[in-house]
C-alpha atoms as a PDB file:
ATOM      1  CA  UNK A   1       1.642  29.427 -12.898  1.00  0.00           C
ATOM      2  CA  UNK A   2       2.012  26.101 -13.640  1.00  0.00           C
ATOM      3  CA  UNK A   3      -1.069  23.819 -14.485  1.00  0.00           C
ATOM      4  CA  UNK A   4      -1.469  19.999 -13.459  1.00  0.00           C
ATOM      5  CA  UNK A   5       0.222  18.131 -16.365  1.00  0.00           C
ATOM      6  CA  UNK A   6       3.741  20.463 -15.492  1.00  0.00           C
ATOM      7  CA  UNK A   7       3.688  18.345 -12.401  1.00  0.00           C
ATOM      8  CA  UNK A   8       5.699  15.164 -11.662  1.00  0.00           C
ATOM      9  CA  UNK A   9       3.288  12.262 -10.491  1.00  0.00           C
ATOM     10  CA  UNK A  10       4.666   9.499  -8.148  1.00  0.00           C
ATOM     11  CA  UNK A  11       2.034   6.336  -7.716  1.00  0.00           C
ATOM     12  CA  UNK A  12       2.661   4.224  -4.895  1.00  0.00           C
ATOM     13  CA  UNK A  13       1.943   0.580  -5.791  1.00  0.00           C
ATOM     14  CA  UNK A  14       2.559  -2.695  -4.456  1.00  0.00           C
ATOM     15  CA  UNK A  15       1.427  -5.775  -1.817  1.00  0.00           C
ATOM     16  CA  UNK A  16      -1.506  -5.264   0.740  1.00  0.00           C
ATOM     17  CA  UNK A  17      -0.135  -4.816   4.053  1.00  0.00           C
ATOM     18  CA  UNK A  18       3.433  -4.156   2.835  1.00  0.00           C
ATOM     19  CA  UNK A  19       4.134  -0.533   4.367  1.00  0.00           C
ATOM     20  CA  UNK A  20       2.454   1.802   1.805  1.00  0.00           C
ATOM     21  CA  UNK A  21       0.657   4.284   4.305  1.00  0.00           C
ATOM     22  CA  UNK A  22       4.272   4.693   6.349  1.00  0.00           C
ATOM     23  CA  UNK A  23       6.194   5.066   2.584  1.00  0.00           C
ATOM     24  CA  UNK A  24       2.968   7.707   1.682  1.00  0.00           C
ATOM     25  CA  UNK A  25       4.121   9.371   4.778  1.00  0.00           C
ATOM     26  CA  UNK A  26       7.298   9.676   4.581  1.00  0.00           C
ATOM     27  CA  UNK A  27       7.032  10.787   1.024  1.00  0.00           C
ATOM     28  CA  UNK A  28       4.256  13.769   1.839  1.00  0.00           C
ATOM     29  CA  UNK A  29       6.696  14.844   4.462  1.00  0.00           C
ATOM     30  CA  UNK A  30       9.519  16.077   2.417  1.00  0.00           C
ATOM     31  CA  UNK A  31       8.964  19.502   1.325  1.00  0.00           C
ATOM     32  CA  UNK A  32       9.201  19.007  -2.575  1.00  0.00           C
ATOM     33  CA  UNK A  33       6.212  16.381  -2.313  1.00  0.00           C
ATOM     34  CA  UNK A  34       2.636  17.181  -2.082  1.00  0.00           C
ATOM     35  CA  UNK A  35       0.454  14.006  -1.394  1.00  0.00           C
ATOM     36  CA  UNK A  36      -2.978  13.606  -2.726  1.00  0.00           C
ATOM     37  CA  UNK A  37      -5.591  14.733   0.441  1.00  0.00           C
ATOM     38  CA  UNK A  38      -5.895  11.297   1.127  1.00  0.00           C
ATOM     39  CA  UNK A  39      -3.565   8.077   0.672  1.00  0.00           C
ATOM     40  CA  UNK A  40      -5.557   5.582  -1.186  1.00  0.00           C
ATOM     41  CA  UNK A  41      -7.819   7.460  -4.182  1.00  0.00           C
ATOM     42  CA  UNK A  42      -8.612   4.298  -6.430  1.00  0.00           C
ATOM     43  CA  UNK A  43      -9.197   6.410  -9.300  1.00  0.00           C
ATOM     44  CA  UNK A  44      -7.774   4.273 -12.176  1.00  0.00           C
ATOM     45  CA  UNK A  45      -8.584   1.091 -10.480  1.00  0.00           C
ATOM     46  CA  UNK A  46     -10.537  -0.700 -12.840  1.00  0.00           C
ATOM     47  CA  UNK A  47     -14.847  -0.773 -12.170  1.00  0.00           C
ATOM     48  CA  UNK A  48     -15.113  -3.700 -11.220  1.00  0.00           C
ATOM     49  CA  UNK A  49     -12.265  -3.968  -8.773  1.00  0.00           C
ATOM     50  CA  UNK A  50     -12.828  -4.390  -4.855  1.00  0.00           C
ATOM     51  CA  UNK A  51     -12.242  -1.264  -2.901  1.00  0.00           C
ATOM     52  CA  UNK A  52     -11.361  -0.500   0.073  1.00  0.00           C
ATOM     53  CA  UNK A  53     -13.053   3.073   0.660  1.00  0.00           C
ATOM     54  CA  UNK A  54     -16.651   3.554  -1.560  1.00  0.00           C
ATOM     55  CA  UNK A  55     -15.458   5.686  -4.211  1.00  0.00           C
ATOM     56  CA  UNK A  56     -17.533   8.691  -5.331  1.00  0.00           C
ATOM     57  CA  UNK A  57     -15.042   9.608  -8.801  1.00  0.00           C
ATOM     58  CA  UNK A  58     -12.935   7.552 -10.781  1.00  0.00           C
ATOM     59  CA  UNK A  59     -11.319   8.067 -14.015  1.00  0.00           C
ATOM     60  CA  UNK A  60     -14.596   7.713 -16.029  1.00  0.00           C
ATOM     61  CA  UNK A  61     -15.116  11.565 -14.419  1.00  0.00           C
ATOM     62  CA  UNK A  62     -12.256  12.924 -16.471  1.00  0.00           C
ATOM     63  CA  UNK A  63      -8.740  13.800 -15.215  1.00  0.00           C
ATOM     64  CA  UNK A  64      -9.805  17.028 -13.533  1.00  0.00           C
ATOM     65  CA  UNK A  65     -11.451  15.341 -10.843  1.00  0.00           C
ATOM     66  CA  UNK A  66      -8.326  13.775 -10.223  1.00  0.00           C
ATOM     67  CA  UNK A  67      -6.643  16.473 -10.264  1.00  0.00           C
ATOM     68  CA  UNK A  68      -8.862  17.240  -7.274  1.00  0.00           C
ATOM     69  CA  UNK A  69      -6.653  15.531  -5.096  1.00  0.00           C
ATOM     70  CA  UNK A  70      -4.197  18.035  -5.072  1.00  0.00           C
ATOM     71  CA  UNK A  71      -6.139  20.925  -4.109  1.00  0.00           C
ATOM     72  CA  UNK A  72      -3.998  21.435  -0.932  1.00  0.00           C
ATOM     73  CA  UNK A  73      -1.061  21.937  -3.278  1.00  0.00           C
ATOM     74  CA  UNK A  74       1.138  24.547  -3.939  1.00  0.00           C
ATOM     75  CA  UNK A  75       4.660  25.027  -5.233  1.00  0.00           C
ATOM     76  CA  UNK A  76       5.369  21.283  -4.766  1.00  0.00           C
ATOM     77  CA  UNK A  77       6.739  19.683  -8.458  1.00  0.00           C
ATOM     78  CA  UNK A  78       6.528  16.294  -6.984  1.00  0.00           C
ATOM     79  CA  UNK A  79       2.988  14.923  -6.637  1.00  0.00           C
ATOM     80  CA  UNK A  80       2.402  11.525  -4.859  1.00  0.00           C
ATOM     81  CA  UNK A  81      -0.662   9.493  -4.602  1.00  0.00           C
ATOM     82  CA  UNK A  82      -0.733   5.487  -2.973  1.00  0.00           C
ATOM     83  CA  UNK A  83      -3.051   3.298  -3.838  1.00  0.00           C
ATOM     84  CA  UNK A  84      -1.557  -0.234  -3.024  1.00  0.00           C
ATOM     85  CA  UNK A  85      -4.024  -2.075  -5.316  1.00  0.00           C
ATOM     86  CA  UNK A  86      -3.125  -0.380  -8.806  1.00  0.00           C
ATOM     87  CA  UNK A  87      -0.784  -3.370  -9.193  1.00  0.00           C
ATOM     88  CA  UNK A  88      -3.338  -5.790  -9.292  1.00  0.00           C
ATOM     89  CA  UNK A  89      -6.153  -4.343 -11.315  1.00  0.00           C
ATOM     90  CA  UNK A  90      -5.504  -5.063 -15.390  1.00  0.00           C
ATOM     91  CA  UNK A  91      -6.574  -1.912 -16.679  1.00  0.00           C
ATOM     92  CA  UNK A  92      -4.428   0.679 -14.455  1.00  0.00           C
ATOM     93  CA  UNK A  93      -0.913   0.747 -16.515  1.00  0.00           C
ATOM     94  CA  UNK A  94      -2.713   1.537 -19.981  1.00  0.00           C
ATOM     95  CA  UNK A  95      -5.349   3.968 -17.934  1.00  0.00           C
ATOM     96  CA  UNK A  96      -1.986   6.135 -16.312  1.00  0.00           C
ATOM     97  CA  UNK A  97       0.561   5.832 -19.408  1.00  0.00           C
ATOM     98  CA  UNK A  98      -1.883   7.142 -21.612  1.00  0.00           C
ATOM     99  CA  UNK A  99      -3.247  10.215 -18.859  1.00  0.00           C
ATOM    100  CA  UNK A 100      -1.798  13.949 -19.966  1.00  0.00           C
ATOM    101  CA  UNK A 101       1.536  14.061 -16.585  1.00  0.00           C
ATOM    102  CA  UNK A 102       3.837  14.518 -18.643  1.00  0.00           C
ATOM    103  CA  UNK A 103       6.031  12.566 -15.959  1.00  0.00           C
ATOM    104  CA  UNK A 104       5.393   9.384 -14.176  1.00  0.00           C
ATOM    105  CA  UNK A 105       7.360   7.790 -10.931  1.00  0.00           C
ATOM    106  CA  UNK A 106       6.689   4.233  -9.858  1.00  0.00           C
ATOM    107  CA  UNK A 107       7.331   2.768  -6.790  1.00  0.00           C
ATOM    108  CA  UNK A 108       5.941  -0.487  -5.723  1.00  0.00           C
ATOM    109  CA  UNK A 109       6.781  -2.313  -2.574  1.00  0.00           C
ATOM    110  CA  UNK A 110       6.975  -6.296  -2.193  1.00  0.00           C
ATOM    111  CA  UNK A 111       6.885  -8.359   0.946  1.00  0.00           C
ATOM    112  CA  UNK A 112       8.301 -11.732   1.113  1.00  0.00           C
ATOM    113  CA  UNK A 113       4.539 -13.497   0.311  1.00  0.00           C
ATOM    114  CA  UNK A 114       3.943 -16.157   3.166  1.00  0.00           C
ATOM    115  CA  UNK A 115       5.213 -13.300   6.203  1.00  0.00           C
ATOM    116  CA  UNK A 116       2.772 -11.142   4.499  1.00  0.00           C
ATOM    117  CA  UNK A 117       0.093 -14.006   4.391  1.00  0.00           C
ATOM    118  CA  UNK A 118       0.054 -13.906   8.258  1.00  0.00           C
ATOM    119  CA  UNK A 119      -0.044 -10.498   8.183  1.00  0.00           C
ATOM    120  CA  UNK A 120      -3.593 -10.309   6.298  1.00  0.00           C
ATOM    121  CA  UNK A 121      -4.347 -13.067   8.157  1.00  0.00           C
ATOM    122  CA  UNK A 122      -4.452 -10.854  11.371  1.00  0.00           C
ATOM    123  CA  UNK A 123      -5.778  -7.839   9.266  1.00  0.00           C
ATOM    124  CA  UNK A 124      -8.914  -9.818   8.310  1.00  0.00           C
ATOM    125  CA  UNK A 125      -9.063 -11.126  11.706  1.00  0.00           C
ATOM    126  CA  UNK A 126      -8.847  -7.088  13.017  1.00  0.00           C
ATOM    127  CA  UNK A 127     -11.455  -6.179  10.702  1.00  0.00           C
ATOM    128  CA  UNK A 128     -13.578  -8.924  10.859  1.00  0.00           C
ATOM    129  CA  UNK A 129     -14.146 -10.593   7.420  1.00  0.00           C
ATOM    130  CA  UNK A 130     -12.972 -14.015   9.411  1.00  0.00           C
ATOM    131  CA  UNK A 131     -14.701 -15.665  12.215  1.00  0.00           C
ATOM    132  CA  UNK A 132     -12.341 -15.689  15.473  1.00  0.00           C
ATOM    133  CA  UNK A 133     -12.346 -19.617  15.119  1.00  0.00           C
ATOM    134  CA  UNK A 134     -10.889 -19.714  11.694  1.00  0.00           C
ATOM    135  CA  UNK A 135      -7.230 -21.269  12.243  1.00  0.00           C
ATOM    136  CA  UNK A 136      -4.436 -20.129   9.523  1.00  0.00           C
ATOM    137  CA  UNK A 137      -4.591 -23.314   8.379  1.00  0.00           C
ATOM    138  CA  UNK A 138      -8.270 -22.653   7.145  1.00  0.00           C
ATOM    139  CA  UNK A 139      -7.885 -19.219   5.453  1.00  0.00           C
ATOM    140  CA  UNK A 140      -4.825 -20.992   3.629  1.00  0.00           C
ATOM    141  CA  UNK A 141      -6.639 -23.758   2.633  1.00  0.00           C
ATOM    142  CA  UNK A 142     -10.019 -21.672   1.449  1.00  0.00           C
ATOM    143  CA  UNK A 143      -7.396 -19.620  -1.126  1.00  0.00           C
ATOM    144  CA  UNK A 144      -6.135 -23.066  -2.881  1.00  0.00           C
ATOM    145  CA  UNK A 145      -9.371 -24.037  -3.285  1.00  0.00           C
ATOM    146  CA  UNK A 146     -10.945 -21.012  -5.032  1.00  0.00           C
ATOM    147  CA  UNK A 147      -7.499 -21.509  -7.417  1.00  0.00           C
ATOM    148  CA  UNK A 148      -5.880 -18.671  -9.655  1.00  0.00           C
ATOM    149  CA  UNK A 149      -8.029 -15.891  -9.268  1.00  0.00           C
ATOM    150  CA  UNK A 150      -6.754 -12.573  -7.793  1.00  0.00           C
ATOM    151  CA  UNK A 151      -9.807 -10.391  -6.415  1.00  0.00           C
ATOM    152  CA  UNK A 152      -8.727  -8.921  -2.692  1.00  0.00           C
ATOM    153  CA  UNK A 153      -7.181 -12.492  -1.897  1.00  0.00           C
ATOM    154  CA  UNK A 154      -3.579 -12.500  -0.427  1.00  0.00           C
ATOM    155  CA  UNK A 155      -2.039 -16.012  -1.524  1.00  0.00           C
ATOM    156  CA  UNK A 156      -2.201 -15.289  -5.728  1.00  0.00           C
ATOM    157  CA  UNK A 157      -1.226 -11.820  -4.862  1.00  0.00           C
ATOM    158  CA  UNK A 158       2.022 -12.601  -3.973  1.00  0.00           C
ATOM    159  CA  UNK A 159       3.156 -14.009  -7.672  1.00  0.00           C
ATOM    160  CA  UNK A 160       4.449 -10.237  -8.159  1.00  0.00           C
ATOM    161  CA  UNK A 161       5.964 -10.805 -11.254  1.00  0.00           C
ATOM    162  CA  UNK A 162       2.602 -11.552 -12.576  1.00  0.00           C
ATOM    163  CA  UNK A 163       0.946  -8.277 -11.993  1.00  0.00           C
ATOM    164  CA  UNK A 164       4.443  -6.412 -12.278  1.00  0.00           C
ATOM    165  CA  UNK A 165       4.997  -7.497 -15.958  1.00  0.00           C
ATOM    166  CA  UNK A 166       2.257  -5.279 -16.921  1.00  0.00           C
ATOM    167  CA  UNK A 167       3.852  -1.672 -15.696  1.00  0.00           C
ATOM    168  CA  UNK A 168       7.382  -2.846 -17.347  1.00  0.00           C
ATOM    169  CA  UNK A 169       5.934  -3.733 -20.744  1.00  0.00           C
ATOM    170  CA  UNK A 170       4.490  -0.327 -20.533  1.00  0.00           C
ATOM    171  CA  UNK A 171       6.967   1.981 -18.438  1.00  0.00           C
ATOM    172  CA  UNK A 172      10.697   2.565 -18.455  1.00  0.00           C
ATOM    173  CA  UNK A 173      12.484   0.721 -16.340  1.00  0.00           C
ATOM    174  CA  UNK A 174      14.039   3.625 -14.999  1.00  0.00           C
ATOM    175  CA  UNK A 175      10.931   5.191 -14.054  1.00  0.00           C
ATOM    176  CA  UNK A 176      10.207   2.179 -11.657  1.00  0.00           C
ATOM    177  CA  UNK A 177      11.569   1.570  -8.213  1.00  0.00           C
ATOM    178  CA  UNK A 178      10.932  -1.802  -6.145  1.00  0.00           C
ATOM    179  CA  UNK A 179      11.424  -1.676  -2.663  1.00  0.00           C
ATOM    180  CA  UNK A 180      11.918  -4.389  -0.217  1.00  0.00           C
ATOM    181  CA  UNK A 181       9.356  -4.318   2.508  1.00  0.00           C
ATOM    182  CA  UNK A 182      12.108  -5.610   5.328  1.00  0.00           C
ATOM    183  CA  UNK A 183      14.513  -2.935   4.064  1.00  0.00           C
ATOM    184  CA  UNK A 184      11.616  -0.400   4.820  1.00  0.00           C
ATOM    185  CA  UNK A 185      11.061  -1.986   7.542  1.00  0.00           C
ATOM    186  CA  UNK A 186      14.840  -1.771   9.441  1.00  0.00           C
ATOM    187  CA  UNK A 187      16.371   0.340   7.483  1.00  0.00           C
ATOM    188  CA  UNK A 188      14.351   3.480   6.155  1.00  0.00           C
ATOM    189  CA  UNK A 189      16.262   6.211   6.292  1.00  0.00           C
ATOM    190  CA  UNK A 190      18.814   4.162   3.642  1.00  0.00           C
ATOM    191  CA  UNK A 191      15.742   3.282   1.109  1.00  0.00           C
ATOM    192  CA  UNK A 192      14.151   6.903   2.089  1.00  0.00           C
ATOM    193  CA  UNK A 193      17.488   8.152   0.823  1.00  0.00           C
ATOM    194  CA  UNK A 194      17.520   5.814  -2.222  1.00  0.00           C
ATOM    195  CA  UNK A 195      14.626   6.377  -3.266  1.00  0.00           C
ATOM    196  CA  UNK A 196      14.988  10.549  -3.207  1.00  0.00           C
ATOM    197  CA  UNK A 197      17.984   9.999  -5.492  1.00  0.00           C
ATOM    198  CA  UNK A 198      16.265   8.212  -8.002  1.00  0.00           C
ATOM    199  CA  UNK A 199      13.127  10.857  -8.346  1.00  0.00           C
ATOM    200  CA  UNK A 200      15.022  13.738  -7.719  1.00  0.00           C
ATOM    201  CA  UNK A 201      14.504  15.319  -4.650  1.00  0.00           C
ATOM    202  CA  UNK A 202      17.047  16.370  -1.408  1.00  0.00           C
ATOM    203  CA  UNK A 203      17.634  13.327   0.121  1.00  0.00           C
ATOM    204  CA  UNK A 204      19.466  14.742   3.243  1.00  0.00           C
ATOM    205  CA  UNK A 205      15.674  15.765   4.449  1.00  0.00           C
ATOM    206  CA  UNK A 206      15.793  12.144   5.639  1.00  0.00           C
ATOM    207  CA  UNK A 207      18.975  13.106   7.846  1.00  0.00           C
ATOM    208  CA  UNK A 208      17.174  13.917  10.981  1.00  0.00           C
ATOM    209  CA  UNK A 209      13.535  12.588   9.768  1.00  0.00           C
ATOM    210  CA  UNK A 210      11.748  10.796  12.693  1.00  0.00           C
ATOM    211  CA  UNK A 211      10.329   7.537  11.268  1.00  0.00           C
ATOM    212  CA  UNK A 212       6.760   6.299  12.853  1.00  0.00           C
ATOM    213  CA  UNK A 213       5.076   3.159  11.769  1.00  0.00           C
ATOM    214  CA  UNK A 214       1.640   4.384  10.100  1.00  0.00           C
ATOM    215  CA  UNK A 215      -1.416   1.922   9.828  1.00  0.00           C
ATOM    216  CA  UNK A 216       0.193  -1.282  11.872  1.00  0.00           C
ATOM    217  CA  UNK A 217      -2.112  -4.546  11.731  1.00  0.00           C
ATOM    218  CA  UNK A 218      -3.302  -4.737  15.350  1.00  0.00           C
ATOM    219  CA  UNK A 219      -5.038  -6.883  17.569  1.00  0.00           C
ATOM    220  CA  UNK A 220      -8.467  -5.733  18.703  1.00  0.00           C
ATOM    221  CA  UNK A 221     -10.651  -6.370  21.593  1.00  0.00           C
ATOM    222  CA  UNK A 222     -13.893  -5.030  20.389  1.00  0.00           C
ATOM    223  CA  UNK A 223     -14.361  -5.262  16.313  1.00  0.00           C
ATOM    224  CA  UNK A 224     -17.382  -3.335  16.830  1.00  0.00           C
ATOM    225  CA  UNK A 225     -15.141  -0.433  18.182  1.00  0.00           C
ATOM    226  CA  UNK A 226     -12.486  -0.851  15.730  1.00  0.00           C
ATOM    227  CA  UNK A 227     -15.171  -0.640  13.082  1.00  0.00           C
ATOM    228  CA  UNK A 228     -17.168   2.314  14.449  1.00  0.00           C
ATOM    229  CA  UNK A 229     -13.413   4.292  14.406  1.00  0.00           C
ATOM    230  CA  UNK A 230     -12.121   3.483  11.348  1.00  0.00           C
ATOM    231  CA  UNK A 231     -15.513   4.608   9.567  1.00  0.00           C
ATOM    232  CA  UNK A 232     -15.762   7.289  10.952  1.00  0.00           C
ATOM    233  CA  UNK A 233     -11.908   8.906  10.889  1.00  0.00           C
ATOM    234  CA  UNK A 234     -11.176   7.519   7.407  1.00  0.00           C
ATOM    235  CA  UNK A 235     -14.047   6.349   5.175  1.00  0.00           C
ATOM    236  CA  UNK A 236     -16.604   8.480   6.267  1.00  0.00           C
ATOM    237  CA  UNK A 237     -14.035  12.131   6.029  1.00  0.00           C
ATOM    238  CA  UNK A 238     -13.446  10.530   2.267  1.00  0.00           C
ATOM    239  CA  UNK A 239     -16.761  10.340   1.324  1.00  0.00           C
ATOM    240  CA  UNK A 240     -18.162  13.813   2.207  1.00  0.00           C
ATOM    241  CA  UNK A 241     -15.486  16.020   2.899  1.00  0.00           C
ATOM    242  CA  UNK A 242     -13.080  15.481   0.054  1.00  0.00           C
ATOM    243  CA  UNK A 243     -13.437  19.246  -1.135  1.00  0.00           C
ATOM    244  CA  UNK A 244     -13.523  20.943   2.034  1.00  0.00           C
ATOM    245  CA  UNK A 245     -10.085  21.540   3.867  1.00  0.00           C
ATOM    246  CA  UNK A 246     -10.673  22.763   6.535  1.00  0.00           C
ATOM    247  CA  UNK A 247     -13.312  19.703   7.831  1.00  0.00           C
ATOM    248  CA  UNK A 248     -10.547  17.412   6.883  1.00  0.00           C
ATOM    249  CA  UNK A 249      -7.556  19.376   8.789  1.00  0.00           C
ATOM    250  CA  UNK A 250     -10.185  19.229  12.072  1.00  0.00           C
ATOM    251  CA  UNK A 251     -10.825  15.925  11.396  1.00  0.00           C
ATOM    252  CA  UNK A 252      -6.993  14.542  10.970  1.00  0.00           C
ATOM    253  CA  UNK A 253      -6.362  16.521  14.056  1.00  0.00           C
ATOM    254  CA  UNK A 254      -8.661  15.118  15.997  1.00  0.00           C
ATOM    255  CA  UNK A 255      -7.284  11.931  14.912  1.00  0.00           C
ATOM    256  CA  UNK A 256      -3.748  12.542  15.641  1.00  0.00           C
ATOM    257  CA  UNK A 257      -4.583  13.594  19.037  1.00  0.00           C
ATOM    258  CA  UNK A 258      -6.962  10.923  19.402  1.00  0.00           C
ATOM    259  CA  UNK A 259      -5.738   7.778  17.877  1.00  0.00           C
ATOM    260  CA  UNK A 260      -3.527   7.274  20.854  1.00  0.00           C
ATOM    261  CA  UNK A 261      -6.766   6.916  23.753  1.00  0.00           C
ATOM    262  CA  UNK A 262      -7.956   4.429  21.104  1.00  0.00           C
ATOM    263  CA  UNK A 263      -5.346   2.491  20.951  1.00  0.00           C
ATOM    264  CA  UNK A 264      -5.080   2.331  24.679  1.00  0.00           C
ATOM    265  CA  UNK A 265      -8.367   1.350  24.623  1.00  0.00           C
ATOM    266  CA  UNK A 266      -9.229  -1.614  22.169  1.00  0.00           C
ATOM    267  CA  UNK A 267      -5.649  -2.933  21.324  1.00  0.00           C
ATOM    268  CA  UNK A 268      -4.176  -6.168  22.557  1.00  0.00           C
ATOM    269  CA  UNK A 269      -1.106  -8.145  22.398  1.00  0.00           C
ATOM    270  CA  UNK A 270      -0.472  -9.279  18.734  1.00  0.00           C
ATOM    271  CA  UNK A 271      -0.575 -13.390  19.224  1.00  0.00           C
ATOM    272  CA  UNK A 272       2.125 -15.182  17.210  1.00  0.00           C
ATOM    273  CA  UNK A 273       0.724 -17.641  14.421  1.00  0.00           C
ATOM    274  CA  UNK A 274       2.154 -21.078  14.546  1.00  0.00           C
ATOM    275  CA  UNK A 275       1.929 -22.626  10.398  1.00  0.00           C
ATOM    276  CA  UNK A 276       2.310 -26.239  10.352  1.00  0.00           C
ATOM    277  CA  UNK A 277       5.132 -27.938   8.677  1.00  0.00           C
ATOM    278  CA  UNK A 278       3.430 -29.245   6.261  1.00  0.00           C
ATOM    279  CA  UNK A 279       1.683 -25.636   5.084  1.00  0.00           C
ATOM    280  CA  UNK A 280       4.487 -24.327   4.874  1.00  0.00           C
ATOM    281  CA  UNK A 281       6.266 -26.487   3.027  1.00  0.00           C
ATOM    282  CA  UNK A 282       2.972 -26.312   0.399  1.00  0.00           C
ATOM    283  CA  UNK A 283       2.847 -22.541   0.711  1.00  0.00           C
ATOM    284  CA  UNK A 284       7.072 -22.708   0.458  1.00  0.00           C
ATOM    285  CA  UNK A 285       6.642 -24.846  -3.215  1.00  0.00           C
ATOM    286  CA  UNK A 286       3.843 -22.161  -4.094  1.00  0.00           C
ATOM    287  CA  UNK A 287       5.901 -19.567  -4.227  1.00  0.00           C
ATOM    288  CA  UNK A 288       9.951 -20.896  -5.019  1.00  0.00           C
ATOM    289  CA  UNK A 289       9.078 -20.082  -8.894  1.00  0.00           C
ATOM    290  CA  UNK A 290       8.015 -16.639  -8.048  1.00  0.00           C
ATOM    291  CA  UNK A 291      11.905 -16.015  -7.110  1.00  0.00           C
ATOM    292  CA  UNK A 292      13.026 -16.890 -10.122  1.00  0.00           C
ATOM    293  CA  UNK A 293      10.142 -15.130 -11.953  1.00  0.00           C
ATOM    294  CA  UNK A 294      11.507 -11.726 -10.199  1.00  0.00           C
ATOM    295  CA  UNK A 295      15.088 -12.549 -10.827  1.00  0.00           C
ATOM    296  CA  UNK A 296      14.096 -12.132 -14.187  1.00  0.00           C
ATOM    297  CA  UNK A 297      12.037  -9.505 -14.205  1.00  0.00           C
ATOM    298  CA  UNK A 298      14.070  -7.776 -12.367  1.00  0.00           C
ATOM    299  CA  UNK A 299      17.253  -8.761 -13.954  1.00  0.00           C
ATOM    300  CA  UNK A 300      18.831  -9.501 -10.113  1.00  0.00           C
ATOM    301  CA  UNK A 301      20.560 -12.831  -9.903  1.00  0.00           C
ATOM    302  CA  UNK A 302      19.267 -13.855  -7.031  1.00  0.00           C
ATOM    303  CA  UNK A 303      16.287 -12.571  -5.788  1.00  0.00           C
ATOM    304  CA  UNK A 304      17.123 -12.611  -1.839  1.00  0.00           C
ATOM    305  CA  UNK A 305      13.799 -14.210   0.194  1.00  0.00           C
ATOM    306  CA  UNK A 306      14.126 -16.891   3.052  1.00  0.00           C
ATOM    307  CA  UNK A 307      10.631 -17.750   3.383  1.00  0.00           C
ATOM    308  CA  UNK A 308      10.164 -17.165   7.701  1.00  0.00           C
ATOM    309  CA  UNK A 309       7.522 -15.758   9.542  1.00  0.00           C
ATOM    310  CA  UNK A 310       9.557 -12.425  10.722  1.00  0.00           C
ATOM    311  CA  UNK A 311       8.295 -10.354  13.295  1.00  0.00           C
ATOM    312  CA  UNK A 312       5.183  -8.270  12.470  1.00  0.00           C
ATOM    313  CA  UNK A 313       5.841  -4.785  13.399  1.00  0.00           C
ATOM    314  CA  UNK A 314       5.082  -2.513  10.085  1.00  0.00           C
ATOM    315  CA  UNK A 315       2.043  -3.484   8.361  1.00  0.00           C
END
């Protein structure tokens, strides 16, 4: 029998609102991948960094309780656990390179930064840490002035290479994939195959896989609503019934069946966001050295982003 540090672990990093929960999806699906029981553990984020779900264990608990996690798994080599954030919070790389997997897989996913602005624009809107009122403009504006400092805010965020650096100093490069959030987006089953290839699993699983957006920003009639839902089919399953199976199969069933009535019920029509010239031409000069940063980093020419406003469709 093998025991936990035999296993393969893959760590899903990357940009807020950049496709994680679909690529944690996808990922679980295959049949030589077990994901952790849920998507977004936090457990090497650092103590003081923002979460999104209260955590009740983090690596200060010992590696067995992360090992928790994985309870649901089997035969499965490949073990893969997403928690977007890991790529901002300082202390992560050091706290995984020097765990007991004998193995590690990166893969973190970028979004061109000032599509992805809009996007938590709407997602902050949807979940109601800004007032209806509050134009683009004004959440722009409110990250310039609180200047270079990261927390949960989306505008630093977006310097990648910054946060990036930090995994490659530490990790081989060949252990780290970056994937383009548009070439997620439009083309999946081509990355899905890519990145099977480069951890070594079938790719041809991906053949006849049916690809479903998972966690799109939407727009919501009553917050209150969206609120009352998402505590209690996410946070509050994660919080008390972490070791118990079988609530959490009832539970994600219950969601699966009844996600779509929700939906029906307290979604509207995404509205587009107009940015002034002028912003964008700021928010276009904020970011043009980050391209060249990644070229680097990544050792890719060119690194290929038009800075547009594309269409939102897989948060």
């Amino acid at each position: 029998m093998q025991v936990d540090r035999d296993f393969c672990y893959i760590f899903i990093g990357g940009a807020a609102k950049a496709g994680t929960t679909s690529l944690f999806k996808y990922l679980s699906d295959h049949p030589e991948v077990c994901g952790a029981i849920i998507k977004e553990t936090g457990f090497f984020l650092d103590d003081d960094f923002p979460s999104t779900y209260p955590r009740k264990i983090n690596y200060k608990d010992g590696i067995n309780e992360f090992y928790n996690y994985f309870l649901d798994c089997k035969n499965a080599k490949f073990r893969l656990e997403a928690t977007p954030t890991y790529l901002y919070s300082s202390g992560t790389p050091e706290r995984i390179r020097s765990s007991s997997f004998s193995r590690i897989q990166w893969i973190f996913i970028l979004r061109e930064p000032i599509s992805r602005l809009v996007s938590c624009y709407r997602f902050f809107m949807q979940i109601g840490k800004l007032d209806k009122d509050t134009s683009f403009r004004e959440y722009v504006e409110k990250q310039f002035e609180f200047g270079e400092w990261a927390g949960s805010r989306c505008l630093v965020t977006g310097k990648y290479s910054i946060y990036l650096s930090r995994f490659f100093g530490l990790f081989p490069r060949k252990d780290i994939q970056i994937i383009d959030f548009e070439q997620l987006n439009h083309k999946p089953i081509e990355v899905l195959k890519r990145i099977s290839k480069n951890i070594g699993i079938d790719p041809s699983y991906y053949d006849t896989y049916e690809f479903k957006i998972v966690n799109p920003t939407i727009t919501v009639k009553r917050r209150w609503l969206h609120n009352l839902y998402v505590g209690i089919s996410q946070r509050f399953s994660h919080r008390y019934f972490l070791n118990n199976p079988e609530i959490r199969s009832f539970i994600r069933s219950l969601r699966k069946f009844g996600e779509p009535i929700y939906l029906r019920i307290n979604q509207e029509q995404n509205e587009s966001v107009e940015i002034p010239y002028d912003l964008f031409n700021r928010l276009e000069e904020y970011y043009l050295p980050e391209k060249e940063a990644l070229s680097q980093l990544l050792s890719i020419e060119n690194f290929d982003w038009d800075f547009q406003i594309q269409q939102e469709t897989f948060d």
